[in-house]
C-alpha atoms as a PDB file:
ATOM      1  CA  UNK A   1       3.797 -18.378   6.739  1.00  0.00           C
ATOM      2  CA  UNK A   2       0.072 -19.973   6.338  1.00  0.00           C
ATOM      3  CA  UNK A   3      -1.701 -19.188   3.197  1.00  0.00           C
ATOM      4  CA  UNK A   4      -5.735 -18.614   4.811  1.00  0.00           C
ATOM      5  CA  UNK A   5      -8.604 -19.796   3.360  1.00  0.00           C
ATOM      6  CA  UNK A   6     -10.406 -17.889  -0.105  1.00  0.00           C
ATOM      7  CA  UNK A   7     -13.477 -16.964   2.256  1.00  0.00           C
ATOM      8  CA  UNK A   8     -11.227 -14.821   4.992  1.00  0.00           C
ATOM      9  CA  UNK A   9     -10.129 -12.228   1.905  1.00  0.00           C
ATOM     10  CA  UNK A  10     -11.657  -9.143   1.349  1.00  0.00           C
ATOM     11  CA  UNK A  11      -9.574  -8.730  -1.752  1.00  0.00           C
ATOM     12  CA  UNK A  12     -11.066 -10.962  -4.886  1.00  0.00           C
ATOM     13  CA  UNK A  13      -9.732 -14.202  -5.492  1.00  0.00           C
ATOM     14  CA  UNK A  14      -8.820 -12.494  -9.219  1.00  0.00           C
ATOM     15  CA  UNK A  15      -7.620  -9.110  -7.826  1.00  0.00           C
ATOM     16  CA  UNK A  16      -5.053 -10.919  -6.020  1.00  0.00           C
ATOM     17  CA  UNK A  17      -4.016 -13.248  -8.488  1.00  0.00           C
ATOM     18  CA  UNK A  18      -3.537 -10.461 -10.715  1.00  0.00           C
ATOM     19  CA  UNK A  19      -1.354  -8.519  -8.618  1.00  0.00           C
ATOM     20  CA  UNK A  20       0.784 -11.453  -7.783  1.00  0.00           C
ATOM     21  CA  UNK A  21       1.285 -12.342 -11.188  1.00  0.00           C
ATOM     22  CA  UNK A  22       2.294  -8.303 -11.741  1.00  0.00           C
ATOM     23  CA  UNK A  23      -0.685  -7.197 -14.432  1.00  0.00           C
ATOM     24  CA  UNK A  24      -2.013  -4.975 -11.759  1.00  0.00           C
ATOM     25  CA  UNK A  25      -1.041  -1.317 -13.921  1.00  0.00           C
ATOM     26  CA  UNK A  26      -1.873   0.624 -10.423  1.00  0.00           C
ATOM     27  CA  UNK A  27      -0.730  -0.907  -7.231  1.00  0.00           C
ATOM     28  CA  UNK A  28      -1.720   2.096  -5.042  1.00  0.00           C
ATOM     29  CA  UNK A  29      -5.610   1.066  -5.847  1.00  0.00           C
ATOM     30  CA  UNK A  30      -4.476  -2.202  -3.665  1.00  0.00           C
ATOM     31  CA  UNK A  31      -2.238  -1.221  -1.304  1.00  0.00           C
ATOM     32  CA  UNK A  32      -2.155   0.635   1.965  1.00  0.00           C
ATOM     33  CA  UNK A  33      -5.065   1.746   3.950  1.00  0.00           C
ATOM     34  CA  UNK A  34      -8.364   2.150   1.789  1.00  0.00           C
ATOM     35  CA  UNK A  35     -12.369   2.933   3.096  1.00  0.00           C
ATOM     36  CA  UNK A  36     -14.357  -0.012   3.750  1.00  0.00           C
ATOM     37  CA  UNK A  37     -17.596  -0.708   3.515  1.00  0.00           C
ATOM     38  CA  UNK A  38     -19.955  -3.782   3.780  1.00  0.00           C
ATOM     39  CA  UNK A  39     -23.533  -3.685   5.119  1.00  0.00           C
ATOM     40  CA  UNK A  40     -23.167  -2.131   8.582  1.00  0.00           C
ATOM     41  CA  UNK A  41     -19.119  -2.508   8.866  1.00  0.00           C
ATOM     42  CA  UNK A  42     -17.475   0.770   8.020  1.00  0.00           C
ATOM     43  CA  UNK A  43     -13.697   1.515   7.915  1.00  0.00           C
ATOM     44  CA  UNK A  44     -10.655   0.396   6.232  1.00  0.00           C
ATOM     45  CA  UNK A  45      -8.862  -2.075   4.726  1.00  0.00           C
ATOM     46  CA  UNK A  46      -5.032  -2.051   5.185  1.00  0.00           C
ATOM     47  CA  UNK A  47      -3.194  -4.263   2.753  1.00  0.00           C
ATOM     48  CA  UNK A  48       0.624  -4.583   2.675  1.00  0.00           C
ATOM     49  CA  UNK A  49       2.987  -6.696   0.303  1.00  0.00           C
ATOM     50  CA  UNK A  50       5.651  -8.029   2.508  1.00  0.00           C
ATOM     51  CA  UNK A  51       7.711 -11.108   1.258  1.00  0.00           C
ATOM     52  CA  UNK A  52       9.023 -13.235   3.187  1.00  0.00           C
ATOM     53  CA  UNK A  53       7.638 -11.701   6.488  1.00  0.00           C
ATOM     54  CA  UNK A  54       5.513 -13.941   8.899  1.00  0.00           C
ATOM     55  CA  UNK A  55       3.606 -10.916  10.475  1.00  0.00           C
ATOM     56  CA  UNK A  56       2.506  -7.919   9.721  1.00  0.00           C
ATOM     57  CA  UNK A  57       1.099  -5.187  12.074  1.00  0.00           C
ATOM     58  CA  UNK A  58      -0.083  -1.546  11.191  1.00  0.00           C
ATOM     59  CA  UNK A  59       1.161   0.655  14.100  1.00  0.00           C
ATOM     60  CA  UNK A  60      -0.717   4.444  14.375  1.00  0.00           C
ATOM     61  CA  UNK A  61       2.230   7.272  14.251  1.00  0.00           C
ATOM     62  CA  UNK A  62       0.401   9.583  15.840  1.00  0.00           C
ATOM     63  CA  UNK A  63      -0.570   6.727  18.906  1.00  0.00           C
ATOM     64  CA  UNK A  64       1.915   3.493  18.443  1.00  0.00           C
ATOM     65  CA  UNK A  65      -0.455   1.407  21.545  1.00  0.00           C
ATOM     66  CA  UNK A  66      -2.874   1.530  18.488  1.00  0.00           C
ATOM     67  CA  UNK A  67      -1.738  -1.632  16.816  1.00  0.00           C
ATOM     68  CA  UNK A  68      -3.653  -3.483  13.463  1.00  0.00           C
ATOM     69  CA  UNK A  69      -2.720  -7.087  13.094  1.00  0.00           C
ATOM     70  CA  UNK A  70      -3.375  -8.054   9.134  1.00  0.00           C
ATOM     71  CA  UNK A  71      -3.200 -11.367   8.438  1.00  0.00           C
ATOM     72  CA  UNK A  72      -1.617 -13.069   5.661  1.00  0.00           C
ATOM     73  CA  UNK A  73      -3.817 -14.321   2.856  1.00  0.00           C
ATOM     74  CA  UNK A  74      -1.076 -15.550   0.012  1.00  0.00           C
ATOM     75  CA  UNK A  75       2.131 -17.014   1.194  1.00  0.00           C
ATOM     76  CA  UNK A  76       4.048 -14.499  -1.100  1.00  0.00           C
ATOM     77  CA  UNK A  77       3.616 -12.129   1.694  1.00  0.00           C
ATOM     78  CA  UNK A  78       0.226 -10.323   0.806  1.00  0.00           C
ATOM     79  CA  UNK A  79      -1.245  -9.273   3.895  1.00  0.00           C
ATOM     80  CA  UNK A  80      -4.818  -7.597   4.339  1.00  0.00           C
ATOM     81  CA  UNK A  81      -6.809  -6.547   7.154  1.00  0.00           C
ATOM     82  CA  UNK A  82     -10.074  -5.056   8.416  1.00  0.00           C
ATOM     83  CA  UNK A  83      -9.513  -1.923  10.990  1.00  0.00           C
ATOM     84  CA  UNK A  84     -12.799  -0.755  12.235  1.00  0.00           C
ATOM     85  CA  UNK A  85     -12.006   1.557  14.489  1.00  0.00           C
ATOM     86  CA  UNK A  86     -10.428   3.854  12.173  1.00  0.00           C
ATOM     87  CA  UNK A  87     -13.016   5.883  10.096  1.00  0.00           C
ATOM     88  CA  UNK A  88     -10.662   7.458   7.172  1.00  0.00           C
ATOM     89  CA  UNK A  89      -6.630   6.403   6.688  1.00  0.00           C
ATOM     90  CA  UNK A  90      -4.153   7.667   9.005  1.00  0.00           C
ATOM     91  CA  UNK A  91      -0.214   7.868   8.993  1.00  0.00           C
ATOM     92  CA  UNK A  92       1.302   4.579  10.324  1.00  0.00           C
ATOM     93  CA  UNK A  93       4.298   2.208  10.304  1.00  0.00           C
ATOM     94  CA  UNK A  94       4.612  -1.376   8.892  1.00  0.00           C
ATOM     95  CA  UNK A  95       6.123  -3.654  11.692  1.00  0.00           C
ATOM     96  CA  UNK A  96       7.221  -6.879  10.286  1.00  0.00           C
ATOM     97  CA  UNK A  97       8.559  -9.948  11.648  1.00  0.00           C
ATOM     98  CA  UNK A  98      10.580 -12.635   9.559  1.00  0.00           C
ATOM     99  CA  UNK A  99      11.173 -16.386   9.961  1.00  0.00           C
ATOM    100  CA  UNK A 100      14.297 -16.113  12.040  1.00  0.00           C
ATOM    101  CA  UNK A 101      12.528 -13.771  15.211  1.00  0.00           C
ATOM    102  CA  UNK A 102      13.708 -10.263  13.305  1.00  0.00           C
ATOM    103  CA  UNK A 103      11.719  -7.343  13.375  1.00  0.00           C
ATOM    104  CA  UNK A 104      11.344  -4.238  11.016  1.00  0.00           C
ATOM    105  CA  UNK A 105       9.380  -0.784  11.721  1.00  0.00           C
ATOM    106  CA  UNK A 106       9.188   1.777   8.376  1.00  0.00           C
ATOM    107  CA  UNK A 107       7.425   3.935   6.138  1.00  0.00           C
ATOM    108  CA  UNK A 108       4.928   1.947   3.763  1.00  0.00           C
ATOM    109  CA  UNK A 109       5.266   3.740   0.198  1.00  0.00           C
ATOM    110  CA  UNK A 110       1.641   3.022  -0.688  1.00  0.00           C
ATOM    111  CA  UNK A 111       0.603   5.563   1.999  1.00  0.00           C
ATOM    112  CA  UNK A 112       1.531   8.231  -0.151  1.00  0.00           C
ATOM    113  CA  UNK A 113       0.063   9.351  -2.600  1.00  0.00           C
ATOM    114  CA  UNK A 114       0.912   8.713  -6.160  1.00  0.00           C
ATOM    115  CA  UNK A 115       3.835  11.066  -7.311  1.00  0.00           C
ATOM    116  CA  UNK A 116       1.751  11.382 -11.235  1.00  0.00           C
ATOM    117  CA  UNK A 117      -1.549  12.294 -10.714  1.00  0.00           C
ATOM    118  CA  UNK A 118      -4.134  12.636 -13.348  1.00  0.00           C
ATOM    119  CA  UNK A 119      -3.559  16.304 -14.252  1.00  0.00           C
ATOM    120  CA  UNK A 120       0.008  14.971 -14.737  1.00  0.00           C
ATOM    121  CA  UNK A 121      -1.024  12.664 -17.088  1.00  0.00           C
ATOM    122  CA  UNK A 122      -3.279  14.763 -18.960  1.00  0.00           C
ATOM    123  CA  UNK A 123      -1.089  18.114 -19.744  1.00  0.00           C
ATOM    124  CA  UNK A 124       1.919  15.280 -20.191  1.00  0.00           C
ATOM    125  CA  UNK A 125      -0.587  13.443 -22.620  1.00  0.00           C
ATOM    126  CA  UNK A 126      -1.076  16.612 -24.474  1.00  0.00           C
ATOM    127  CA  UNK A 127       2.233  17.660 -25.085  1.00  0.00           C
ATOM    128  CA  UNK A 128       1.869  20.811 -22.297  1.00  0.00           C
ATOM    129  CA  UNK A 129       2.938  19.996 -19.286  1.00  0.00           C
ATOM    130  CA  UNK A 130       5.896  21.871 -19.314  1.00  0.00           C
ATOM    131  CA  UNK A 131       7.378  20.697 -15.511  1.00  0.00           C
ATOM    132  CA  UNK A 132       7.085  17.004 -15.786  1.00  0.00           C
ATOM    133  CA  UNK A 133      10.802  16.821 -15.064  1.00  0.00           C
ATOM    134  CA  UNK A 134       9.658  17.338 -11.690  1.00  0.00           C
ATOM    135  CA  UNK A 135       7.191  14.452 -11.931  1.00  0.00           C
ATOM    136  CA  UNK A 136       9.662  12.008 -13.530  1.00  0.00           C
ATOM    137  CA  UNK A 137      12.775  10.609 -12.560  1.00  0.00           C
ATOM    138  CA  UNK A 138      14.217   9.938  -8.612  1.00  0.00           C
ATOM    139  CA  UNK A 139      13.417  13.047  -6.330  1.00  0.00           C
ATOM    140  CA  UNK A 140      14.194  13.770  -3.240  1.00  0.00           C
ATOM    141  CA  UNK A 141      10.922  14.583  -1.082  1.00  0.00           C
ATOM    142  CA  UNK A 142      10.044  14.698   2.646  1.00  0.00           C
ATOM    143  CA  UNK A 143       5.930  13.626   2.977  1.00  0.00           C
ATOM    144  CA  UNK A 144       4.553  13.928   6.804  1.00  0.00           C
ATOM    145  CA  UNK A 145       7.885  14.296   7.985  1.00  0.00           C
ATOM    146  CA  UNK A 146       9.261  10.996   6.315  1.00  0.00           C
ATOM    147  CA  UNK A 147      11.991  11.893   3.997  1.00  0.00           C
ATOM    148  CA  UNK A 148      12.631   9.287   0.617  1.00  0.00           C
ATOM    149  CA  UNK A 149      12.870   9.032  -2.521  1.00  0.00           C
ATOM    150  CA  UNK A 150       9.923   9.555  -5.163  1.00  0.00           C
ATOM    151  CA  UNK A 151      10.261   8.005  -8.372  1.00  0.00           C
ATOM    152  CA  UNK A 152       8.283   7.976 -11.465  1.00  0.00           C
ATOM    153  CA  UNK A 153       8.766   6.669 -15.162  1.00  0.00           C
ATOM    154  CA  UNK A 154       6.285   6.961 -17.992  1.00  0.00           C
ATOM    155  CA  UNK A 155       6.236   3.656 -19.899  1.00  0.00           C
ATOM    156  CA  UNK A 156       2.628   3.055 -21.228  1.00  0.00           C
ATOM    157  CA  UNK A 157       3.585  -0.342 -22.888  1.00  0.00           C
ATOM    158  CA  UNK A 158       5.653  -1.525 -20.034  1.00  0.00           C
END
């Protein structure tokens, strides 16, 4: 895996290092597909955490010939990418491939959305949410057809 050069991220030197070193308190601001926008580009930014994967490739559910290459800009496995063709996120697969020619196609959690939003967090801050059993915990959910798990824990000082 080749670590690229500072000037090829769109990430900030500091953004990354923070998430590597794990003080980032909300990973879904980073990862998956997010709007772009820079002088005249406009589109997305796909970013995946993958380690120990050599590539990483963002492949469209709804058309798999539509392929994203994102290249690798930390040799822990962050990947990032610019898609321009794509004006707002879309459902896709992570295709990885590892050192020893291996290949993996799944879901990517971060392009979900978070399972405590801020309402949550609110009525749970003010003692009146009275469901956030179904917020916490390890639930069984099905998102865009994908079944998994959601889990969520609330520890503030964590």
């Amino acid at each position: 895996m080749q670590k690229l050069p500072i000037t090829h991220m769109i990430l900030s030197p500091a953004e990354l290092n923070a998430f590597l070193q794990a003080r980032v308190a909300d990973p879904h601001r980073l990862l998956g597909l997010h709007p772009f926008s820079s002088g005249k580009k406009k589109g997305l930014v796909g970013r995946i955490f993958a380690t120990g994967a050599t590539t990483c490739e963002l492949v469209d559910r709804a058309n798999p010939k539509n392929t994203y290459p994102l290249e690798c800009i930390d040799k822990a496995g962050f990947f990032e990418g610019l898609i321009l063709t794509q004006p707002t996120p879309f459902p896709y697969w992570v295709k990885l491939t590892y050192p020893d020619g291996s290949m993996k196609q799944g879901a990517d959690p971060y392009s979900f959305m978070p399972t405590l939003t801020s309402e949550d967090l609110h009525y749970f801050a003010e003692g009146t949410h009275h469901h956030i059993y179904e917020k916490l915990g390890a639930h069984i959910k099905t998102h865009d057809g994908i079944t998994g798990v959601a889990f969520a824990v609330w520890a503030p000082s964590a």
